[in-house]
C-alpha atoms as a PDB file:
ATOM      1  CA  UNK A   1      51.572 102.451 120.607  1.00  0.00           C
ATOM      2  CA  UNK A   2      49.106 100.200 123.051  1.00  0.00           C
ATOM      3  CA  UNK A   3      50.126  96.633 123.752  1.00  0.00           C
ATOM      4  CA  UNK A   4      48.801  93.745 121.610  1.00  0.00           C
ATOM      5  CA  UNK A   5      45.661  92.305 123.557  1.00  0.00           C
ATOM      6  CA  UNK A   6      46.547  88.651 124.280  1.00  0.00           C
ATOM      7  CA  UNK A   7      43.202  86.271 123.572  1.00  0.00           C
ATOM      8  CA  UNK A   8      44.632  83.409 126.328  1.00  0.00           C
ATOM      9  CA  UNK A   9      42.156  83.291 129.086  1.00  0.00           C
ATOM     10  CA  UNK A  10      44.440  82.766 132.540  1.00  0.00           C
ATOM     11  CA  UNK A  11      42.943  79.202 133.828  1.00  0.00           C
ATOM     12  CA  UNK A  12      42.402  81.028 137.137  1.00  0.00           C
ATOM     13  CA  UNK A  13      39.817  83.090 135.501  1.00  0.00           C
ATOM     14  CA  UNK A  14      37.930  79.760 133.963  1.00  0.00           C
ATOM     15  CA  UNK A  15      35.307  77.979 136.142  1.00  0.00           C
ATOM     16  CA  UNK A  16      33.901  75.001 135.836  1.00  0.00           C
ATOM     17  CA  UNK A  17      34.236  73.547 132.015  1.00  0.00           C
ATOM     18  CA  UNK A  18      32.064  70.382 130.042  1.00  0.00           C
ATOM     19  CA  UNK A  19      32.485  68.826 126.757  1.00  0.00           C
ATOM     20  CA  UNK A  20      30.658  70.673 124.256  1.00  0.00           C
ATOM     21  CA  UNK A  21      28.433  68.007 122.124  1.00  0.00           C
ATOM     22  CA  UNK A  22      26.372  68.767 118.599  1.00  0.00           C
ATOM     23  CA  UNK A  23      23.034  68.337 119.112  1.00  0.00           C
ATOM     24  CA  UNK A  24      21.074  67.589 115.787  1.00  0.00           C
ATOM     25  CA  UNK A  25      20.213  70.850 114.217  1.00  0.00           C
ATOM     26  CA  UNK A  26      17.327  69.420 111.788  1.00  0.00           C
ATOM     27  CA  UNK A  27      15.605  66.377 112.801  1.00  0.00           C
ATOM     28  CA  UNK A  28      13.510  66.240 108.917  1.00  0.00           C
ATOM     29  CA  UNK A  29      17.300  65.580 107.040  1.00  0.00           C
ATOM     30  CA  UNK A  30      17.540  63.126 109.615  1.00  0.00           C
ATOM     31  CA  UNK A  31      14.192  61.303 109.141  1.00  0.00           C
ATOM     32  CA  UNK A  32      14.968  61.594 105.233  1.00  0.00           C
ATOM     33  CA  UNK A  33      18.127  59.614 105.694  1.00  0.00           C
ATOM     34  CA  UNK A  34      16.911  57.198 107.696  1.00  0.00           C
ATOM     35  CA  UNK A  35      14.183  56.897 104.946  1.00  0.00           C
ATOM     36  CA  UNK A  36      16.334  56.618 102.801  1.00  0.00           C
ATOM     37  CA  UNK A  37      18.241  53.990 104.331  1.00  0.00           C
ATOM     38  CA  UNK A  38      15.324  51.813 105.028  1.00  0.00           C
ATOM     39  CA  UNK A  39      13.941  52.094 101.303  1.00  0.00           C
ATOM     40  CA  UNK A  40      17.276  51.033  99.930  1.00  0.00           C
ATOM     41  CA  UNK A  41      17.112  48.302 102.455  1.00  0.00           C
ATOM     42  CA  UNK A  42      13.870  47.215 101.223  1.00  0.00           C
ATOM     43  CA  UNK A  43      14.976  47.202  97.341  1.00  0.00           C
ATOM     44  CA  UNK A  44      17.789  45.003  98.446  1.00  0.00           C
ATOM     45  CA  UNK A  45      15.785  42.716 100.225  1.00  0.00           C
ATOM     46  CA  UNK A  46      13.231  42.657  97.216  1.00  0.00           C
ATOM     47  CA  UNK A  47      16.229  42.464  94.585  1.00  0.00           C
ATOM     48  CA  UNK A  48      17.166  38.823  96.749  1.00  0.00           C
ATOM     49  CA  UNK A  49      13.452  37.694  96.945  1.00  0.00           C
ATOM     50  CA  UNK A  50      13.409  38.277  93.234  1.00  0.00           C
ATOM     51  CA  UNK A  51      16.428  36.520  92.338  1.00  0.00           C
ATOM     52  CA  UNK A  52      15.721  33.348  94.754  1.00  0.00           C
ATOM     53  CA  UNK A  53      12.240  33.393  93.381  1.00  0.00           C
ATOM     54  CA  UNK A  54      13.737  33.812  89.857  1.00  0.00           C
ATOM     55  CA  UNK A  55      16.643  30.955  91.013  1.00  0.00           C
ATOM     56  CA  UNK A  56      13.888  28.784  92.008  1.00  0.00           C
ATOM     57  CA  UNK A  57      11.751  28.967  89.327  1.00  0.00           C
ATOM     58  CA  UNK A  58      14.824  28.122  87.563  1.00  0.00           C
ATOM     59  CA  UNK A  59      16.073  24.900  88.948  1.00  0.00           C
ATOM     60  CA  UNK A  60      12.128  24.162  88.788  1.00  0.00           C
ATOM     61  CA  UNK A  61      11.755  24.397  85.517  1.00  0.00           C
ATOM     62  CA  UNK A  62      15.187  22.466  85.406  1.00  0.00           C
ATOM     63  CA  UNK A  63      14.275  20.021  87.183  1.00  0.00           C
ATOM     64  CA  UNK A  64      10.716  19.477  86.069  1.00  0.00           C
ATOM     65  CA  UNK A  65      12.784  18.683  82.162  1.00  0.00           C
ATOM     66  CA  UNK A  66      15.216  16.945  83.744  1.00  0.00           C
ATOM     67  CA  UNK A  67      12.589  14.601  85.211  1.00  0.00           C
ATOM     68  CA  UNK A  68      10.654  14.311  82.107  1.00  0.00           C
ATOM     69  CA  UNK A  69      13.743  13.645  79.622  1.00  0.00           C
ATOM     70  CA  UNK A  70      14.601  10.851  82.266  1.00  0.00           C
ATOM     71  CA  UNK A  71      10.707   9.387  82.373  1.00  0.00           C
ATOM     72  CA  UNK A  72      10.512   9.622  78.427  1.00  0.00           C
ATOM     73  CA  UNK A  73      14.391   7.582  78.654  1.00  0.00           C
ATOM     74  CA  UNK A  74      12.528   4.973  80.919  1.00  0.00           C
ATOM     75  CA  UNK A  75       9.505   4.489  79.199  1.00  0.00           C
ATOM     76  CA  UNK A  76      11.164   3.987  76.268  1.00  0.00           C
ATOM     77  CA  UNK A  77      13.980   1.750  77.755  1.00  0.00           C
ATOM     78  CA  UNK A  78      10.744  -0.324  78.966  1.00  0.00           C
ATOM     79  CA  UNK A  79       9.468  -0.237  75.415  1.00  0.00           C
ATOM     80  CA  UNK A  80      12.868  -1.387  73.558  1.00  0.00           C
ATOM     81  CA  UNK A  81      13.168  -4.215  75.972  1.00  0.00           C
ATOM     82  CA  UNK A  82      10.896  -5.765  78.642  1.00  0.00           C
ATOM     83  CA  UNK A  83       7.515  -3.836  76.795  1.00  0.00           C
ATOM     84  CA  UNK A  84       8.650  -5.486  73.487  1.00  0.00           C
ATOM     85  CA  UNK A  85       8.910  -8.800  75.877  1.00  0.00           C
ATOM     86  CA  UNK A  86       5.613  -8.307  76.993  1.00  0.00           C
ATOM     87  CA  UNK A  87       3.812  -7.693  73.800  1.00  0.00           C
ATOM     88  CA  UNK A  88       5.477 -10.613  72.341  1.00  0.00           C
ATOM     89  CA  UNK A  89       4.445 -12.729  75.200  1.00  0.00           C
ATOM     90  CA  UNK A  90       0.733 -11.493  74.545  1.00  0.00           C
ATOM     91  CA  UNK A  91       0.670 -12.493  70.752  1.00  0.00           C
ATOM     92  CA  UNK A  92       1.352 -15.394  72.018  1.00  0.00           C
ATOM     93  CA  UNK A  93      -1.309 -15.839  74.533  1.00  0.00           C
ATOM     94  CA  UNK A  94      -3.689 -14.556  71.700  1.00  0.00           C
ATOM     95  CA  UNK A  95      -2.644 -17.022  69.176  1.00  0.00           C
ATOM     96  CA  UNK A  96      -3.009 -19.478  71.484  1.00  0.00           C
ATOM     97  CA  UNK A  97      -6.501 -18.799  72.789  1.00  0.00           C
ATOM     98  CA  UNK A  98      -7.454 -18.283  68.976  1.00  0.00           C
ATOM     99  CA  UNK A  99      -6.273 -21.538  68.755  1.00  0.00           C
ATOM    100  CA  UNK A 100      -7.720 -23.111  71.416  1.00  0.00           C
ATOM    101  CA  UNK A 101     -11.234 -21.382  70.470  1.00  0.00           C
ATOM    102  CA  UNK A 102     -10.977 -22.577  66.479  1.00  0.00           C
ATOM    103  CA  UNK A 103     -10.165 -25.937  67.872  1.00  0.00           C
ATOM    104  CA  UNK A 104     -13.325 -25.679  70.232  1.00  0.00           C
ATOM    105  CA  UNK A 105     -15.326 -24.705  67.434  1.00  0.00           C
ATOM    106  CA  UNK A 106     -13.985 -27.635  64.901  1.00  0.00           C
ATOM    107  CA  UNK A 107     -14.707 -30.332  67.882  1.00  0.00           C
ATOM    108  CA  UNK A 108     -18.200 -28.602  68.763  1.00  0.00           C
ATOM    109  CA  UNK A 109     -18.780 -29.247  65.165  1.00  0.00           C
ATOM    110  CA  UNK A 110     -17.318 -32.073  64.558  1.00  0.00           C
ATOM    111  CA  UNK A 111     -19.378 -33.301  67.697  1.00  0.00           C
ATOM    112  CA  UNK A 112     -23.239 -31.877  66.066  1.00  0.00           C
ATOM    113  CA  UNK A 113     -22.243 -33.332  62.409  1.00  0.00           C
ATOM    114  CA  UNK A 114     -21.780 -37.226  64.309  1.00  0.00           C
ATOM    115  CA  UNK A 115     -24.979 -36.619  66.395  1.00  0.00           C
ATOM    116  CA  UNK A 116     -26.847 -35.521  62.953  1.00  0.00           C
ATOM    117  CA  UNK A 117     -25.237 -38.915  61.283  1.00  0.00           C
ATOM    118  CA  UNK A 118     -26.130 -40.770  64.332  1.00  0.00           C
ATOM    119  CA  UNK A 119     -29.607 -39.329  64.182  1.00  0.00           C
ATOM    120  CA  UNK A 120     -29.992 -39.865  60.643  1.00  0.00           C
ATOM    121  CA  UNK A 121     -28.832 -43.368  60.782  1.00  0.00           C
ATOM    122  CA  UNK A 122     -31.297 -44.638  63.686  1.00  0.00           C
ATOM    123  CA  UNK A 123     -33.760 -42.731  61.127  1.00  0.00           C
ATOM    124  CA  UNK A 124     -32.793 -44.785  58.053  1.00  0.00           C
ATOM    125  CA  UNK A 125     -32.295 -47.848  60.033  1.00  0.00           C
ATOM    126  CA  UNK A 126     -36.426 -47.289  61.410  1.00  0.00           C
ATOM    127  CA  UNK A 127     -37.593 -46.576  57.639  1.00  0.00           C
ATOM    128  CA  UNK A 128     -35.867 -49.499  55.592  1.00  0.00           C
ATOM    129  CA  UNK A 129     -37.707 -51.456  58.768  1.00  0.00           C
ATOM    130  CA  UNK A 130     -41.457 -50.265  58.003  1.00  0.00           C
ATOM    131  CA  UNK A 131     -41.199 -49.421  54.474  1.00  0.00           C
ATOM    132  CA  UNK A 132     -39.553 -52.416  52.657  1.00  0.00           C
ATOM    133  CA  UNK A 133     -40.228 -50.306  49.589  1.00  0.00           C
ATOM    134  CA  UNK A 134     -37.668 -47.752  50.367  1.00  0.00           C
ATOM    135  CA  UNK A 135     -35.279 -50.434  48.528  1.00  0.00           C
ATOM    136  CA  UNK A 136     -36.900 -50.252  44.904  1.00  0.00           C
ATOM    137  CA  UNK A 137     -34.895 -47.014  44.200  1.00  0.00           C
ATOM    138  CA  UNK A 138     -32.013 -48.607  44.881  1.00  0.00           C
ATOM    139  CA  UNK A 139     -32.698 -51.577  42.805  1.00  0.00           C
ATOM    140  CA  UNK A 140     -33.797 -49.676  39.954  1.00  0.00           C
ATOM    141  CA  UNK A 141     -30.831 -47.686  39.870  1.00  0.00           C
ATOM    142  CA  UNK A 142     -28.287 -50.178  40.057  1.00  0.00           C
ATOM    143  CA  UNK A 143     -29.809 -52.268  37.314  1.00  0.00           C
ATOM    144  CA  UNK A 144     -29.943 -49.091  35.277  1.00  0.00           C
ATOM    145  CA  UNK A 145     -26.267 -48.751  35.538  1.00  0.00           C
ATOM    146  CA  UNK A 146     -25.686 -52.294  33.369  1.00  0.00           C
ATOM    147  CA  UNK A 147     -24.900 -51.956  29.880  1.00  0.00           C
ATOM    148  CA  UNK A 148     -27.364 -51.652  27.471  1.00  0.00           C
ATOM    149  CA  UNK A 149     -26.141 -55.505  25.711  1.00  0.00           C
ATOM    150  CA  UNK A 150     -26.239 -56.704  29.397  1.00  0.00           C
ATOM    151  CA  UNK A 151     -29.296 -59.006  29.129  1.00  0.00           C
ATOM    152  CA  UNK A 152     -28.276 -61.419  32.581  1.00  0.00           C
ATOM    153  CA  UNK A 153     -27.730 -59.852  35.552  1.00  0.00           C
ATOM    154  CA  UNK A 154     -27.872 -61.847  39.188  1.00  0.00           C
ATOM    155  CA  UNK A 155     -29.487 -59.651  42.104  1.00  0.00           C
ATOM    156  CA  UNK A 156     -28.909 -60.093  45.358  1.00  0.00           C
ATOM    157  CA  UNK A 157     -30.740 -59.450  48.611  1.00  0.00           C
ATOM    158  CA  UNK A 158     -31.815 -60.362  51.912  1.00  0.00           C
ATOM    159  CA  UNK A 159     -34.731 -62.675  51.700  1.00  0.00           C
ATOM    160  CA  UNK A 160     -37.598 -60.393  53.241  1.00  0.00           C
ATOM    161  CA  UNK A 161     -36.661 -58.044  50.650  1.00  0.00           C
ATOM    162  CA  UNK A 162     -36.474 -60.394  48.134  1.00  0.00           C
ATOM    163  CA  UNK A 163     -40.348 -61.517  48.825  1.00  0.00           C
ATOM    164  CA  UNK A 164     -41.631 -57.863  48.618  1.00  0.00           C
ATOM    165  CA  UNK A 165     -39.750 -57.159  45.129  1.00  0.00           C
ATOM    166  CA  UNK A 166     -39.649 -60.698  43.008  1.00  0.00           C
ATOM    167  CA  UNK A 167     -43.002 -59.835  41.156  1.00  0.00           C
ATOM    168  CA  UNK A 168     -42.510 -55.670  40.993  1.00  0.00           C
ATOM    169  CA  UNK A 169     -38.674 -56.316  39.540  1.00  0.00           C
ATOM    170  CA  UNK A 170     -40.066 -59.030  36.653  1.00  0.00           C
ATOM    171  CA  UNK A 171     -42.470 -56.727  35.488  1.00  0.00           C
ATOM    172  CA  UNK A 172     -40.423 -53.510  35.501  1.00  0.00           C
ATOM    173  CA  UNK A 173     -37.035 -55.339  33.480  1.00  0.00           C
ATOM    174  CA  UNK A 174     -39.032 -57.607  30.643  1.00  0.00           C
ATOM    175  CA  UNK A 175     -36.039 -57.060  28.590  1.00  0.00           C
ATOM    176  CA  UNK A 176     -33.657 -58.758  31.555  1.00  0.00           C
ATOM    177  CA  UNK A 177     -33.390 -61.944  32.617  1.00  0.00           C
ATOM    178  CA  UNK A 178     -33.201 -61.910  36.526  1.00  0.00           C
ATOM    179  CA  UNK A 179     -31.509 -64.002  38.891  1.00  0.00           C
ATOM    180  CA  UNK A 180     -33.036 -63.544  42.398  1.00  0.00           C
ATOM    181  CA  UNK A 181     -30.629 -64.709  44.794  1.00  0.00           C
ATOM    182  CA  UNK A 182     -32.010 -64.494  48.535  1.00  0.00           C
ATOM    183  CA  UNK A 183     -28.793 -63.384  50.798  1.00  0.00           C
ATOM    184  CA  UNK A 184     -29.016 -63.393  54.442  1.00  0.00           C
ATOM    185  CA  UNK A 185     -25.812 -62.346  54.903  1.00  0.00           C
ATOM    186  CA  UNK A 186     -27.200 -58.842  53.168  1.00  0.00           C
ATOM    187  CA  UNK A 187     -28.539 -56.198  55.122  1.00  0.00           C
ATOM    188  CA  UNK A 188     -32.190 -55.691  54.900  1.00  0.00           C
ATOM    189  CA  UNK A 189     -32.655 -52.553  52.560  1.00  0.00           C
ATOM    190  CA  UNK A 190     -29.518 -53.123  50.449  1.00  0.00           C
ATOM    191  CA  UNK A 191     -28.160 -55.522  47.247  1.00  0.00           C
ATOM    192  CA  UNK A 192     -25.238 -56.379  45.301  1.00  0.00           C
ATOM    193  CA  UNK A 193     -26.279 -56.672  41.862  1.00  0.00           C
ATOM    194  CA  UNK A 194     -23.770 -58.925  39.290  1.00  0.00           C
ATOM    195  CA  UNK A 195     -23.746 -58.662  35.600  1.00  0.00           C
ATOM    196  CA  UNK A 196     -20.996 -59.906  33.272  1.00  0.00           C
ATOM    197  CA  UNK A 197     -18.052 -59.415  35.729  1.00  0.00           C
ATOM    198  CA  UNK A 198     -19.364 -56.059  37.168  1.00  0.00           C
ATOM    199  CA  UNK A 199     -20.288 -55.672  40.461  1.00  0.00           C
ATOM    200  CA  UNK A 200     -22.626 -52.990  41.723  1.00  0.00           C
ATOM    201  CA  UNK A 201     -22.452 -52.430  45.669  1.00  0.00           C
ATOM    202  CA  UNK A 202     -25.942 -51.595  46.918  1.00  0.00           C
ATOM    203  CA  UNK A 203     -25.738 -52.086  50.522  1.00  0.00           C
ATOM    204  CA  UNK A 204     -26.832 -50.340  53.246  1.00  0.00           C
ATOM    205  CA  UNK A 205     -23.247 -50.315  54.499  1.00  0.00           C
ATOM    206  CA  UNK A 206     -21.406 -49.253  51.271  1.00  0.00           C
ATOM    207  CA  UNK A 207     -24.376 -46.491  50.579  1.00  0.00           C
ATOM    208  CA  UNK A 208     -23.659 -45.604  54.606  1.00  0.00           C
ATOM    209  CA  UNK A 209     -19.973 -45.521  53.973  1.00  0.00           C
ATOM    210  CA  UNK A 210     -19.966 -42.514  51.071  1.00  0.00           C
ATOM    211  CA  UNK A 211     -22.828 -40.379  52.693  1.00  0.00           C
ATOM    212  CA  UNK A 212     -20.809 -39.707  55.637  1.00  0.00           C
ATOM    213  CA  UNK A 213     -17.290 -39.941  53.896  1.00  0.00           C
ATOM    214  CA  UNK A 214     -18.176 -37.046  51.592  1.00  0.00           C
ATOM    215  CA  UNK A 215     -19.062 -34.953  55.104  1.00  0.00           C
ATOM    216  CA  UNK A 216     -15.840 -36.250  56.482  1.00  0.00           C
ATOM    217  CA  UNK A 217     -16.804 -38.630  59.141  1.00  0.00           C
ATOM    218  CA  UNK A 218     -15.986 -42.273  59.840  1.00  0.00           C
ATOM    219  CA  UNK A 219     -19.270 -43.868  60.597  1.00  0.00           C
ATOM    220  CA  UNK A 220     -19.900 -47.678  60.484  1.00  0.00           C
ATOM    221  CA  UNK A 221     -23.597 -48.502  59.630  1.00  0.00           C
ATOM    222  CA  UNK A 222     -23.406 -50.918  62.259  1.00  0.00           C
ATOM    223  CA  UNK A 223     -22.521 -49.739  65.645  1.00  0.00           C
ATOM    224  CA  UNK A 224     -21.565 -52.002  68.803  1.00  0.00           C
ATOM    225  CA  UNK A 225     -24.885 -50.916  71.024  1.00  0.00           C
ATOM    226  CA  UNK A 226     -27.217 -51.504  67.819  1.00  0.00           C
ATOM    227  CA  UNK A 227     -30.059 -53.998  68.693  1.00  0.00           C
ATOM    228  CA  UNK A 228     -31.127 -56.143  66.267  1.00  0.00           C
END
């Protein structure tokens, strides 16, 4: 029987000795891997651009209704109190300037109505001047208002007046005896005529008096600045 062959190498027998390292054996798994690696990098990097984009848009939109609901709760804060306020405040101004304008308008016409009497008055006053006759309407119509038994009847007027009309006022009332009475203290182109207690106011004054009464006005027929 031959002697078991020992598989120890005597250190005597060994030269010099290095580390043994692995070098890759295929470089294309390793590219793959790396690959690999740098694609899964990329997902995770686009994963957490997605969810900050995603986390932005979010507290965007948040914010964007959070800032509305709170302009909406302001504006209508503003309207409950100081807009309410402020719309109150211009009524107010409005009435007043509507006001203000309507009493414009009443004084602006109030105004043109006195200049028309004042106008029509100089007017008058310039007629019953040059046209004495402008008095035998008046006349007539007073005596018409006297009873029909009234047979007297006293008439009264300023003497120039009484001149012009003596002869036409005889002949027109036959039926009525006439008492002329000259009255200086009567304005030329007026009369009183009396007739059994009644008195019939034919002045220029008292006819002056109810023509601008029934327009509203106060309007003496005799003014301060009148010349006579």
């Amino acid at each position: 029987m031959s002697r078991a062959h020992s598989s120890f190498i005597p250190s005597e027998k060994i030269g010099d000795a290095s580390n043994w390292t692995f070098d890759p054996v295929d470089q294309a798994a390793l590219r793959f891997a790396a690959k690999v690696k740098a694609q899964a990098e990329a997902e995770d990097r686009a994963r957490d651009s997605a969810a900050h984009q995603a986390g932005f848009e979010e507290g965007y939109a948040q914010g964007h209704a959070h800032a509305t609901l709170e302009g909406q709760r302001l504006i209508q804060q503003y309207i409950d109190t100081q807009g309410q306020e402020a719309a109150h405040h211009m009524l107010d101004l409005f009435k007043s300037a509507q006001e203000q304008v309507q009493q414009s308008q009443q004084a602006m016409a109030k105004g043109v109505l006195e200049l028309a009497c004042e106008l029509a008055r100089q007017v008058l006053r310039r007629e019953l001047t040059v046209n004495p006759n402008a008095l035998q309407p008046v006349v007539r119509e007073a005596l018409g208002l006297l009873s029909v038994d009234c047979k007297m009847a006293a008439v009264r007027m300023h003497p120039v007046d009484l001149d012009v009309f003596a002869e036409d006022l005889a002949r027109e009332f036959p039926n009525l005896q006439l008492n002329l009475v000259p009255d200086a203290s009567i304005t030329a182109g007026g009369c009183l005529v009396e007739a059994a207690g009644t008195v019939i106011d034919g002045t220029v004054e008292r006819r002056w008096h109810k023509a601008v009464a029934s327009l509203g006005l106060e309007s003496s027929w005799e003014q301060e600045n009148d010349v006579s």
